[in-house]
PDB file of N, CA and C in Angstrom:
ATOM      1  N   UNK A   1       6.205  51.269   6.665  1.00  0.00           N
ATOM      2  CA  UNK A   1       4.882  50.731   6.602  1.00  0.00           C
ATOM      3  C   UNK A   1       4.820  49.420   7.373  1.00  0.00           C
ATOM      4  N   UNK A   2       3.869  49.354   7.831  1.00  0.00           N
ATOM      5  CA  UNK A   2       3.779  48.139   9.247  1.00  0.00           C
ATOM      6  C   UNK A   2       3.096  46.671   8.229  1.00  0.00           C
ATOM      7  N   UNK A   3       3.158  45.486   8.557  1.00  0.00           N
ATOM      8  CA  UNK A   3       2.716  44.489   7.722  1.00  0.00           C
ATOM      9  C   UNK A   3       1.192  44.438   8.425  1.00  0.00           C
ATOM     10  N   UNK A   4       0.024  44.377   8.108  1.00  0.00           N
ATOM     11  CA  UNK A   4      -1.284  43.459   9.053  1.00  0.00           C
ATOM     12  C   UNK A   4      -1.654  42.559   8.625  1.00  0.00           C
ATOM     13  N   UNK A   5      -0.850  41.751   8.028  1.00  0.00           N
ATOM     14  CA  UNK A   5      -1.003  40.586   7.730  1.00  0.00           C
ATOM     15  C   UNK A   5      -1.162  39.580   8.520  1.00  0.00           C
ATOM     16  N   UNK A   6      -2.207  38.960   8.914  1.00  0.00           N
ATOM     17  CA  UNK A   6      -2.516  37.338   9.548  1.00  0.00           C
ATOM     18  C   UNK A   6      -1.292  36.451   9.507  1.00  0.00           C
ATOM     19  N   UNK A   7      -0.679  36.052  10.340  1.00  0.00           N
ATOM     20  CA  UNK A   7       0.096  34.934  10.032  1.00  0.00           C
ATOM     21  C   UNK A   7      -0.411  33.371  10.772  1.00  0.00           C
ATOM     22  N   UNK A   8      -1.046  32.667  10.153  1.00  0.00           N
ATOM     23  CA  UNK A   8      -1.182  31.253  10.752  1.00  0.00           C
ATOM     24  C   UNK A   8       0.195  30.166  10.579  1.00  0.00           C
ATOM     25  N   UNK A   9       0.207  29.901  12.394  1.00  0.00           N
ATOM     26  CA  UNK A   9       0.934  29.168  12.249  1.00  0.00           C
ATOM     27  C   UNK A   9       0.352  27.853  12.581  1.00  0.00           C
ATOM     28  N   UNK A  10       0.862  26.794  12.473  1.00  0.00           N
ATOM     29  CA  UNK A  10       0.009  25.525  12.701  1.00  0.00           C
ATOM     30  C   UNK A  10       0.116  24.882  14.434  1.00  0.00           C
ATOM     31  N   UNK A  11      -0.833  24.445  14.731  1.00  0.00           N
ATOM     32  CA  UNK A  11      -1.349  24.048  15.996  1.00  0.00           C
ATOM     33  C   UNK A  11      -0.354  22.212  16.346  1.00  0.00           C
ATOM     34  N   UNK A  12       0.101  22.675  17.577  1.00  0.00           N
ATOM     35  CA  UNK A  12       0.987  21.491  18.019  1.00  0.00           C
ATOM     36  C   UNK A  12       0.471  20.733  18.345  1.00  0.00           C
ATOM     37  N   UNK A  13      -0.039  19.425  17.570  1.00  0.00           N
ATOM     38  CA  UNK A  13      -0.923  18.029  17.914  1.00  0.00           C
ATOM     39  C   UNK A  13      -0.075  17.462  19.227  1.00  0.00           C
ATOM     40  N   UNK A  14      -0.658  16.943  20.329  1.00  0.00           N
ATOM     41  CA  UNK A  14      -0.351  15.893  21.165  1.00  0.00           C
ATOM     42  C   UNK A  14      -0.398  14.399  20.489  1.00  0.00           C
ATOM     43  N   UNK A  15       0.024  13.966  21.088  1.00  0.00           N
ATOM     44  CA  UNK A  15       0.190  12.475  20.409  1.00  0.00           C
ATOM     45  C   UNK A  15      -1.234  11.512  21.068  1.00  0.00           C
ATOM     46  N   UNK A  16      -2.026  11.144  20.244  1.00  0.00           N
ATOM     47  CA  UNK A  16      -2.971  10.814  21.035  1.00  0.00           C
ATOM     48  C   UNK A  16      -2.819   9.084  21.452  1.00  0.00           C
ATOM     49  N   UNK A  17      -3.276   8.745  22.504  1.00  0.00           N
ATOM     50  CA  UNK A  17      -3.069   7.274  22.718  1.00  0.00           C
ATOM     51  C   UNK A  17      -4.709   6.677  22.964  1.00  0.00           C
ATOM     52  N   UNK A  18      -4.172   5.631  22.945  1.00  0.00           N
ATOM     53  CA  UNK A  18      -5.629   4.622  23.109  1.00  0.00           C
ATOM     54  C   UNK A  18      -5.256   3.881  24.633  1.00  0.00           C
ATOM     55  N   UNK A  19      -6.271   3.822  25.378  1.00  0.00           N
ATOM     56  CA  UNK A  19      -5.865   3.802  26.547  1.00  0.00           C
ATOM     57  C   UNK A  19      -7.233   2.339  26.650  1.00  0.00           C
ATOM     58  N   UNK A  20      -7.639   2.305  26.321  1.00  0.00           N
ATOM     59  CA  UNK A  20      -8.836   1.452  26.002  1.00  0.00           C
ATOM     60  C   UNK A  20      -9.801   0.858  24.559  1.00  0.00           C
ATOM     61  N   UNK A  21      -9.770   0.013  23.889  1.00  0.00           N
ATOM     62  CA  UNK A  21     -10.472  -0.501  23.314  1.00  0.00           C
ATOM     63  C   UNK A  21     -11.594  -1.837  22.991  1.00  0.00           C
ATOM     64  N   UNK A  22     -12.602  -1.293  22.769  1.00  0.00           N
ATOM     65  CA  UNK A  22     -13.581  -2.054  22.743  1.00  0.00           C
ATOM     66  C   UNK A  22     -14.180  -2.393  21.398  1.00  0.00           C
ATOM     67  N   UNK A  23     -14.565  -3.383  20.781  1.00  0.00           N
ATOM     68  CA  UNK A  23     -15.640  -3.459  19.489  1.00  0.00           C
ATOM     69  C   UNK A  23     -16.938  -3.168  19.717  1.00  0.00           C
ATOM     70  N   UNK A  24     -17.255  -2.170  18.603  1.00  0.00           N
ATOM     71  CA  UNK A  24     -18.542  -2.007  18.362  1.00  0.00           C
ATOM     72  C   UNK A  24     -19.358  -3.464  18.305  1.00  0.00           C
ATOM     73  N   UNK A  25     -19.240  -4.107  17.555  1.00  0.00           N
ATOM     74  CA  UNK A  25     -20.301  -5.126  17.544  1.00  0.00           C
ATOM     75  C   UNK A  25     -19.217  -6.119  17.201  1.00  0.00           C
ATOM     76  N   UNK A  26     -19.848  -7.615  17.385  1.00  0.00           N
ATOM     77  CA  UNK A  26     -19.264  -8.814  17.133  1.00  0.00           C
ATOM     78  C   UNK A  26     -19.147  -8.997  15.593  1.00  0.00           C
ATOM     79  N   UNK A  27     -17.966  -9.477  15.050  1.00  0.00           N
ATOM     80  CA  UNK A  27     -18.062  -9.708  13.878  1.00  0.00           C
ATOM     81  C   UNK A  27     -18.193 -11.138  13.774  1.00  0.00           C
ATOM     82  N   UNK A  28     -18.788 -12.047  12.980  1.00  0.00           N
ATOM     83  CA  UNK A  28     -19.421 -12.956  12.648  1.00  0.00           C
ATOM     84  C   UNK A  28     -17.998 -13.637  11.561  1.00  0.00           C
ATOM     85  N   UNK A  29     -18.053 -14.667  11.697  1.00  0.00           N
ATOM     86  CA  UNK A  29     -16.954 -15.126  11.010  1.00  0.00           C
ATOM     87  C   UNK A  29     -17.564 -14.946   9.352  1.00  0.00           C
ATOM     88  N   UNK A  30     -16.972 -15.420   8.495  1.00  0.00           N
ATOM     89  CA  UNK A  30     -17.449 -14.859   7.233  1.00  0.00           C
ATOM     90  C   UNK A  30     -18.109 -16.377   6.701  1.00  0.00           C
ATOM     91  N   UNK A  31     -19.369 -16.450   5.526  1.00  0.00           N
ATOM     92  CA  UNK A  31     -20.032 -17.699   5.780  1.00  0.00           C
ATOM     93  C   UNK A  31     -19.100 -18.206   4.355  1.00  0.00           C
ATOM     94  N   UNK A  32     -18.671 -19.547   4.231  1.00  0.00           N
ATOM     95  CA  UNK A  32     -18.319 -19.971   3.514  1.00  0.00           C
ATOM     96  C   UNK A  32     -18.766 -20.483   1.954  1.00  0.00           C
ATOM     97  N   UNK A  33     -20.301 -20.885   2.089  1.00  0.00           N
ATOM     98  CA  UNK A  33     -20.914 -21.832   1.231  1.00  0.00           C
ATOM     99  C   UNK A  33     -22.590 -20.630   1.145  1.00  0.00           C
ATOM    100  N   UNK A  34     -23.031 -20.819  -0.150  1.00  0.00           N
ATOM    101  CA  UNK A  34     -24.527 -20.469   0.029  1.00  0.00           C
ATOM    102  C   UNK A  34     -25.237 -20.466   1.255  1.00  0.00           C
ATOM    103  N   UNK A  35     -25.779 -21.565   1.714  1.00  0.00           N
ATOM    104  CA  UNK A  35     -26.633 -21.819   2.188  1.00  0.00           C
ATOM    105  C   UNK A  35     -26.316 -21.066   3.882  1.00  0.00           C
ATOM    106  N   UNK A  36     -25.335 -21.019   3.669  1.00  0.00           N
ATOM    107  CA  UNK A  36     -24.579 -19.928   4.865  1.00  0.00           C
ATOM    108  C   UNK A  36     -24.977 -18.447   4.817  1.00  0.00           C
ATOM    109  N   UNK A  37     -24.502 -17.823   3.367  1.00  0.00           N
ATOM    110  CA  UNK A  37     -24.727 -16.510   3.283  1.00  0.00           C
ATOM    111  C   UNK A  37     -26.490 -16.077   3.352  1.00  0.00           C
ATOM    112  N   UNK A  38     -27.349 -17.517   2.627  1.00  0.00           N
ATOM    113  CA  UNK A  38     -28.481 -17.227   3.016  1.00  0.00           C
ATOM    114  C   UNK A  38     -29.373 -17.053   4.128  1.00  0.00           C
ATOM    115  N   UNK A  39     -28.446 -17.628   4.972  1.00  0.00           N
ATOM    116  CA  UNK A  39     -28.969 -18.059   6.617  1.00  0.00           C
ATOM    117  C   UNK A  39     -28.631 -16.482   6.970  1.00  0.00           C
ATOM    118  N   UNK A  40     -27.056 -15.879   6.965  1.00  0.00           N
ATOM    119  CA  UNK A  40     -27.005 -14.561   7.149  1.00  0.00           C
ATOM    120  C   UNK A  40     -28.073 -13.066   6.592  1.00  0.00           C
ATOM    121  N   UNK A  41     -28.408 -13.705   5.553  1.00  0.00           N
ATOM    122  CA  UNK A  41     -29.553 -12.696   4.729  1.00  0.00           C
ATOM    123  C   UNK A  41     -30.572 -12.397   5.555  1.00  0.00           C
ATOM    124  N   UNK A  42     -31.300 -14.188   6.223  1.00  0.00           N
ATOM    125  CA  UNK A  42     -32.196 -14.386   6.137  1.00  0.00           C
ATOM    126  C   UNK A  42     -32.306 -13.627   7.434  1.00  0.00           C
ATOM    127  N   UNK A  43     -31.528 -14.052   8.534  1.00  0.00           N
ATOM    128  CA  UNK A  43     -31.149 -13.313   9.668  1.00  0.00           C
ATOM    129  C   UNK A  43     -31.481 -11.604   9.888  1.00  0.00           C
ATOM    130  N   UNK A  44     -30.166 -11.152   9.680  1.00  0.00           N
ATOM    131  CA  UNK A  44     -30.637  -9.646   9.149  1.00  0.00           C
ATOM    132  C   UNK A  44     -31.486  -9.100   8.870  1.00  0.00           C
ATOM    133  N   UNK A  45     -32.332  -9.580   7.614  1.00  0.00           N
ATOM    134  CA  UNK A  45     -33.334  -8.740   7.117  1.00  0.00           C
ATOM    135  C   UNK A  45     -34.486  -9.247   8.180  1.00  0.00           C
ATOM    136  N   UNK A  46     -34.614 -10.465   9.380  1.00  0.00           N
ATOM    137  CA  UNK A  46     -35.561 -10.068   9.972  1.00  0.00           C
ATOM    138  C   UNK A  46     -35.590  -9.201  11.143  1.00  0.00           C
ATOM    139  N   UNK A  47     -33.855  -9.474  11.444  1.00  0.00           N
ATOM    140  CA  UNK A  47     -33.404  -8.372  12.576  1.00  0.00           C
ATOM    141  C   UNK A  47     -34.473  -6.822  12.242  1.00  0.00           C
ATOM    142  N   UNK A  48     -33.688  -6.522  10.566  1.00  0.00           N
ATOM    143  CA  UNK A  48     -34.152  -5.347  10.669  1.00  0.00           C
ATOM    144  C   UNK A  48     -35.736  -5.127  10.647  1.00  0.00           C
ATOM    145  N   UNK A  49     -36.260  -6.337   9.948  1.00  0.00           N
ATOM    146  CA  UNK A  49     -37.834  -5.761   9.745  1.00  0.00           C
ATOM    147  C   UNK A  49     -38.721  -5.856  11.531  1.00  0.00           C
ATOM    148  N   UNK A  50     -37.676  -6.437  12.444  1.00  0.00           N
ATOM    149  CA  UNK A  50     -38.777  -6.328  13.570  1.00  0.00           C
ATOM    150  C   UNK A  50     -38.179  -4.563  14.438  1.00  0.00           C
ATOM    151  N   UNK A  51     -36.361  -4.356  13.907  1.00  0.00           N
ATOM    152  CA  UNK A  51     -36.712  -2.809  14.504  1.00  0.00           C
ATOM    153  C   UNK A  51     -37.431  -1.828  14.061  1.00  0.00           C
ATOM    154  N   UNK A  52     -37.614  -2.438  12.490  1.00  0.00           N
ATOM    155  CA  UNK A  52     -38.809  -1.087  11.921  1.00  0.00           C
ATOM    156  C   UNK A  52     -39.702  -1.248  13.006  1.00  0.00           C
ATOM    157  N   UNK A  53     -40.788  -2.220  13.202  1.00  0.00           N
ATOM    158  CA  UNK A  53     -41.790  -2.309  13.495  1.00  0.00           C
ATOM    159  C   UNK A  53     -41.636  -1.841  14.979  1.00  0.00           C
ATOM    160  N   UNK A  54     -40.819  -1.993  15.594  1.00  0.00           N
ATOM    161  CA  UNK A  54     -40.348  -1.406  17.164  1.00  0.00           C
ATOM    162  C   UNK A  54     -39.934  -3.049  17.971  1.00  0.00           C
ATOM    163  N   UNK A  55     -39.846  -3.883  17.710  1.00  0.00           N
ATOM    164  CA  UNK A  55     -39.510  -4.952  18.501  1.00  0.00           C
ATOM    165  C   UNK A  55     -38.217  -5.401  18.538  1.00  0.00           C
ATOM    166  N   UNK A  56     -37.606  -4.643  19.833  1.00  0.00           N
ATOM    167  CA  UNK A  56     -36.011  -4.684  20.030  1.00  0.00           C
ATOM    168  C   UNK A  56     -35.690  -6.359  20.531  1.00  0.00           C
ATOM    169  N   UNK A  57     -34.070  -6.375  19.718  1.00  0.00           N
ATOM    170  CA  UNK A  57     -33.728  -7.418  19.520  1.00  0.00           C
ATOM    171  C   UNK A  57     -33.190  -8.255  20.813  1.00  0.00           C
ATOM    172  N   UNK A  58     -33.650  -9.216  21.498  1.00  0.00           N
ATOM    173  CA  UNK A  58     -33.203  -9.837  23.047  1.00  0.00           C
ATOM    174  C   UNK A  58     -31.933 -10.183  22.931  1.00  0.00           C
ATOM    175  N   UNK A  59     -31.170 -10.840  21.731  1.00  0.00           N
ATOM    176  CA  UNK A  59     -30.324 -11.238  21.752  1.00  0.00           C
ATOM    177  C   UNK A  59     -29.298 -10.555  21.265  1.00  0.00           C
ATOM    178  N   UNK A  60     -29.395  -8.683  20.830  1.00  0.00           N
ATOM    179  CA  UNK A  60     -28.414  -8.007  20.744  1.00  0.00           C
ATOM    180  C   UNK A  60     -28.386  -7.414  22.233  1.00  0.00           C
ATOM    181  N   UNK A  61     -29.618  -7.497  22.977  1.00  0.00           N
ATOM    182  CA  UNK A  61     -29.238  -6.851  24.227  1.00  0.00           C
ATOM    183  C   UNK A  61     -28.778  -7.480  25.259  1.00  0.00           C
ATOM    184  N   UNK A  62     -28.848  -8.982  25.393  1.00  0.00           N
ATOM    185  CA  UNK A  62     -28.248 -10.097  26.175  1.00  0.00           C
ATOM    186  C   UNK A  62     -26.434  -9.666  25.952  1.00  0.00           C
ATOM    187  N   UNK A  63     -26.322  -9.586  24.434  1.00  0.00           N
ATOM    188  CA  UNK A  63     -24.775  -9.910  23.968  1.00  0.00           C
ATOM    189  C   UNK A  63     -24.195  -8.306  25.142  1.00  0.00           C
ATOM    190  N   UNK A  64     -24.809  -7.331  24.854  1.00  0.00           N
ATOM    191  CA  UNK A  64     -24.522  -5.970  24.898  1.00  0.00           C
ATOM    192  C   UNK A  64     -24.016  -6.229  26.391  1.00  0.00           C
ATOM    193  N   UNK A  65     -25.023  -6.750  27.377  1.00  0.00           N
ATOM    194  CA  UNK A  65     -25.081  -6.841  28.861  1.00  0.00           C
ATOM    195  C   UNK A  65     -23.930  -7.253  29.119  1.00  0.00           C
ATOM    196  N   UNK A  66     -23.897  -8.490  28.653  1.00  0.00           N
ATOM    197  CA  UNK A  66     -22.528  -9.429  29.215  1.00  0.00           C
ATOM    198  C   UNK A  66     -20.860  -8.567  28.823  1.00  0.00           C
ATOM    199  N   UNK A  67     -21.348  -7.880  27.576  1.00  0.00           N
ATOM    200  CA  UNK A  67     -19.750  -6.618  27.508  1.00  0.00           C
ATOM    201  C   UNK A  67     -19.902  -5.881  28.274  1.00  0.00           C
ATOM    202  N   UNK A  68     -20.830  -5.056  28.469  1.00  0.00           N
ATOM    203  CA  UNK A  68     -21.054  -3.702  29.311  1.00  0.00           C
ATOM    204  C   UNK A  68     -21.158  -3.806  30.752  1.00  0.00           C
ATOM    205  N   UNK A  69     -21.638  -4.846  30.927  1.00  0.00           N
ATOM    206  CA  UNK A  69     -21.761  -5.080  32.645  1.00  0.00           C
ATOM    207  C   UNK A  69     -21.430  -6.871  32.909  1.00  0.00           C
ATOM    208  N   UNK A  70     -20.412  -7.225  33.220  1.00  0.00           N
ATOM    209  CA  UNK A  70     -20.483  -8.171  33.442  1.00  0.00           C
ATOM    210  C   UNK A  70     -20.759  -8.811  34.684  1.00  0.00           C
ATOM    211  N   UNK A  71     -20.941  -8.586  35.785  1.00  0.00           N
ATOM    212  CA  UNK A  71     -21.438  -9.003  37.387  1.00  0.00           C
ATOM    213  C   UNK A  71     -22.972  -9.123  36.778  1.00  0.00           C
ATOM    214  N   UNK A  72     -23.280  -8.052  36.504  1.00  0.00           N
ATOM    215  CA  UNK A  72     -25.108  -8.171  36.475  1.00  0.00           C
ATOM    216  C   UNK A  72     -25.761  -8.747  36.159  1.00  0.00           C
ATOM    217  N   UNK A  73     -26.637  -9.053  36.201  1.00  0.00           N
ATOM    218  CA  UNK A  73     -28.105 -10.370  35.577  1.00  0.00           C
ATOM    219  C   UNK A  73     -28.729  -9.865  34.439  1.00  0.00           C
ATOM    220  N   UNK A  74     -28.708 -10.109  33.271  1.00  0.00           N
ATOM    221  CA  UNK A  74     -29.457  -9.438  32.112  1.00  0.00           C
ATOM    222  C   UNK A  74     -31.467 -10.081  32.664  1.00  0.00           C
ATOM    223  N   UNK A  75     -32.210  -9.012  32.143  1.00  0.00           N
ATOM    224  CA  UNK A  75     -33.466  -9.253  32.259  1.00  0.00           C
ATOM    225  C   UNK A  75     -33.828 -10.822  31.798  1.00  0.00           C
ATOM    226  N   UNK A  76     -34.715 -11.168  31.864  1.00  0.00           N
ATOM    227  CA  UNK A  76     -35.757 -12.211  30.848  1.00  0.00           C
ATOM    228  C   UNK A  76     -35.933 -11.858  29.677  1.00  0.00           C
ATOM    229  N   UNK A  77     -35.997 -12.083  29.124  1.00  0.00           N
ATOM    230  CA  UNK A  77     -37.053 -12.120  27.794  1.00  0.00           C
ATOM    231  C   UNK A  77     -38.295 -11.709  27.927  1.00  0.00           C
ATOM    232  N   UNK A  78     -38.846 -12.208  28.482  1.00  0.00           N
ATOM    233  CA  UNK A  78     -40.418 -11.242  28.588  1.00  0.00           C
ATOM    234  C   UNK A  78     -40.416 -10.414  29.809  1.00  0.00           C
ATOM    235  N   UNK A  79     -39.467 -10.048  30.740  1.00  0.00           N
ATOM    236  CA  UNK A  79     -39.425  -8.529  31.499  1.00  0.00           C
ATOM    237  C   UNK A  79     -38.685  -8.069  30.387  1.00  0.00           C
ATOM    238  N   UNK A  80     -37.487  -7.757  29.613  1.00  0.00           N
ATOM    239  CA  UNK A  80     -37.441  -7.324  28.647  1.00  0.00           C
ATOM    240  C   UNK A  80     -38.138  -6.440  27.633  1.00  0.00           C
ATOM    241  N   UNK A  81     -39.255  -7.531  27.391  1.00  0.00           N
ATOM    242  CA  UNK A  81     -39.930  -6.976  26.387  1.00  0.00           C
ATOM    243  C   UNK A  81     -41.243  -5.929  27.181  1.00  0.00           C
ATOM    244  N   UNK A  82     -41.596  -6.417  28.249  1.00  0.00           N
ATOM    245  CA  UNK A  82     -42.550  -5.608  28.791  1.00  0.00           C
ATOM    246  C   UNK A  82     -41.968  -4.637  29.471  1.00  0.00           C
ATOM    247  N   UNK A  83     -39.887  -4.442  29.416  1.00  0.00           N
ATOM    248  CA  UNK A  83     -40.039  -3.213  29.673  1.00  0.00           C
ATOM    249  C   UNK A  83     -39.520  -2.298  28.760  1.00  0.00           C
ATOM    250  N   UNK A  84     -39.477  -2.740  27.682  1.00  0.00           N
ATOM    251  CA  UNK A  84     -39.548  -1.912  26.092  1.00  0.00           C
ATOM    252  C   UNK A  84     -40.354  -1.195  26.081  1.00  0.00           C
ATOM    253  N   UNK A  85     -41.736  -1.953  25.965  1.00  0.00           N
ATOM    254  CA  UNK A  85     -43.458  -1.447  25.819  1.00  0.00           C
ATOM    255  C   UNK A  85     -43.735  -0.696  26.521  1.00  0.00           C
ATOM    256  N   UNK A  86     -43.309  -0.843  28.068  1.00  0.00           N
ATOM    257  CA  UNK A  86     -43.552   0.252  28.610  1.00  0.00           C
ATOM    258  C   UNK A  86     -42.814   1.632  28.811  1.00  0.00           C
ATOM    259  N   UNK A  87     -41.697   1.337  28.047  1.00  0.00           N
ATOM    260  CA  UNK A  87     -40.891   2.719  28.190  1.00  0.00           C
ATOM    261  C   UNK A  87     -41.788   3.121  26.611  1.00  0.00           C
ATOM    262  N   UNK A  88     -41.804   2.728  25.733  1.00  0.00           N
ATOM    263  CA  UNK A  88     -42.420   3.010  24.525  1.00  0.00           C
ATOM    264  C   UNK A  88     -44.159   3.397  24.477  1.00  0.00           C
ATOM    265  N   UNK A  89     -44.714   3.011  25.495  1.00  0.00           N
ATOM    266  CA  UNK A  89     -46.161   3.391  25.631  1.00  0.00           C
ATOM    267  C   UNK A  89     -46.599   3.153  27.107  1.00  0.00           C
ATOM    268  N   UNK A  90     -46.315   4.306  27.540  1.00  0.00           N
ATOM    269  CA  UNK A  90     -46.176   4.612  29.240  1.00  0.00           C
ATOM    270  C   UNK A  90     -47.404   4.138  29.399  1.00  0.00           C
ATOM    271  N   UNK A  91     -48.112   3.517  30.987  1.00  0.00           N
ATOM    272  CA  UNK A  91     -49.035   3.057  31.385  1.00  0.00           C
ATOM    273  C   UNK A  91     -49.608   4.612  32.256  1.00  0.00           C
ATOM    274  N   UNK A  92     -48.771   5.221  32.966  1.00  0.00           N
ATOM    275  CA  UNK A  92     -48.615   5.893  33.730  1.00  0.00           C
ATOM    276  C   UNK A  92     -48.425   7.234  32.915  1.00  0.00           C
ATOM    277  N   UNK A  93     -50.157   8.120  33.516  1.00  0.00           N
ATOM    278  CA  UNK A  93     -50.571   9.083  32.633  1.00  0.00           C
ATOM    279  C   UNK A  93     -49.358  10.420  33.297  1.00  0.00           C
ATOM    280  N   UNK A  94     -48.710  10.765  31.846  1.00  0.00           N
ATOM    281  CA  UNK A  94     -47.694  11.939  32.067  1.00  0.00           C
ATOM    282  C   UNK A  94     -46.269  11.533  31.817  1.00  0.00           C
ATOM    283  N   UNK A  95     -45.926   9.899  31.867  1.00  0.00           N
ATOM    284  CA  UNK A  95     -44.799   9.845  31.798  1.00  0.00           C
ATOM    285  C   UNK A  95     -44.620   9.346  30.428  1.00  0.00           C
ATOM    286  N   UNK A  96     -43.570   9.926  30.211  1.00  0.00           N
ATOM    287  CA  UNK A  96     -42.961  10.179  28.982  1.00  0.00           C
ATOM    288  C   UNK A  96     -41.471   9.012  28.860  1.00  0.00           C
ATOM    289  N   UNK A  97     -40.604   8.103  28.734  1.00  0.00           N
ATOM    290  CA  UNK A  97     -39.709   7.522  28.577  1.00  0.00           C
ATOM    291  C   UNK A  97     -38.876   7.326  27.366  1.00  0.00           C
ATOM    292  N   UNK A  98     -37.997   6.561  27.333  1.00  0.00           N
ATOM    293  CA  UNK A  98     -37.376   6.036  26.318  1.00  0.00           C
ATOM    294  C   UNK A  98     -36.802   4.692  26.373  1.00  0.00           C
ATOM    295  N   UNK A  99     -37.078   4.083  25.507  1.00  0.00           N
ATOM    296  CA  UNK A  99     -36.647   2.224  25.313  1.00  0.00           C
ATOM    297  C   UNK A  99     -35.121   2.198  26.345  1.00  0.00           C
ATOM    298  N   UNK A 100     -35.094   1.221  26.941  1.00  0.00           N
ATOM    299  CA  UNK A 100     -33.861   1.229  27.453  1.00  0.00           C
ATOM    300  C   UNK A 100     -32.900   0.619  26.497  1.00  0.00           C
ATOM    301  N   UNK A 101     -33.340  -0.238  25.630  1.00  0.00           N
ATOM    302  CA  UNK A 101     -32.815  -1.348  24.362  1.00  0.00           C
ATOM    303  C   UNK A 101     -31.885  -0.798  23.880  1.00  0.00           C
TER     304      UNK A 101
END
C-alpha cells in the first residue's frame, strides 16, 4: 500500500539584512516637568484637530523635506498651503488630485 500522505517540510529562511535605516518620525526627547508634558498635549491635540479639518502640517512637511531630499528647496508656507488646496479642490474643471502633504 503506497503512503498519500502530504509531507511538509519547512521553508529555508535567508538571513535577512538591513542594508539601510531610516526613522519614521523624530522622537522628541521625553518632557521632564508638567508644564512640559502640557505644552506636548497641547501641541498634538492641535496637530491633530487641524488634520481632521484638512490643514496639513508645514512643519511636519519642512522636517520630512530636509530627510527625504536634501539638495532641494522645501516650498513656502503659503505655496504650500495653496498647493494643498489645490490638489484638494481642483480649480481646473476635470482634474481630480491628491494632497502632496
Amino acid at each position: 500500500m503506497s503512503d498519500n500522505r502530504l509531507i511538509f517540510t519547512p521553508l529555508r529562511v535567508r538571513a535577512l539584512t538591513i542594508t539601510r535605516c531610516q526613522p519614521l518620525f523624530v522622537v522628541e526627547p521625553r518632557p521632564q516637568n508638567t508644564t512640559q508634558w502640557l505644552k506636548l498635549i497641547a501641541r498634538r491635540t492641535a496637530q491633530s484637530f487641524r488634520l481632521m479639518v484638512g490643514v496639513q502640517d508645514y512643519g511636519n512637511y519642512v522636517a520630512h523635506f530636509r530627510i527625504r531630499h536634501p539638495h532641494g528647496v522645501p516650498l513656502s508656507e503659503r505655496d504650500f498651503h495653496r498647493r494643498c488646496l489645490e490638489a484638494r479642490f481642483p480649480s481646473e474643471g476635470g482634474k481630480m488630485g491628491k494632497c502632496p502633504c
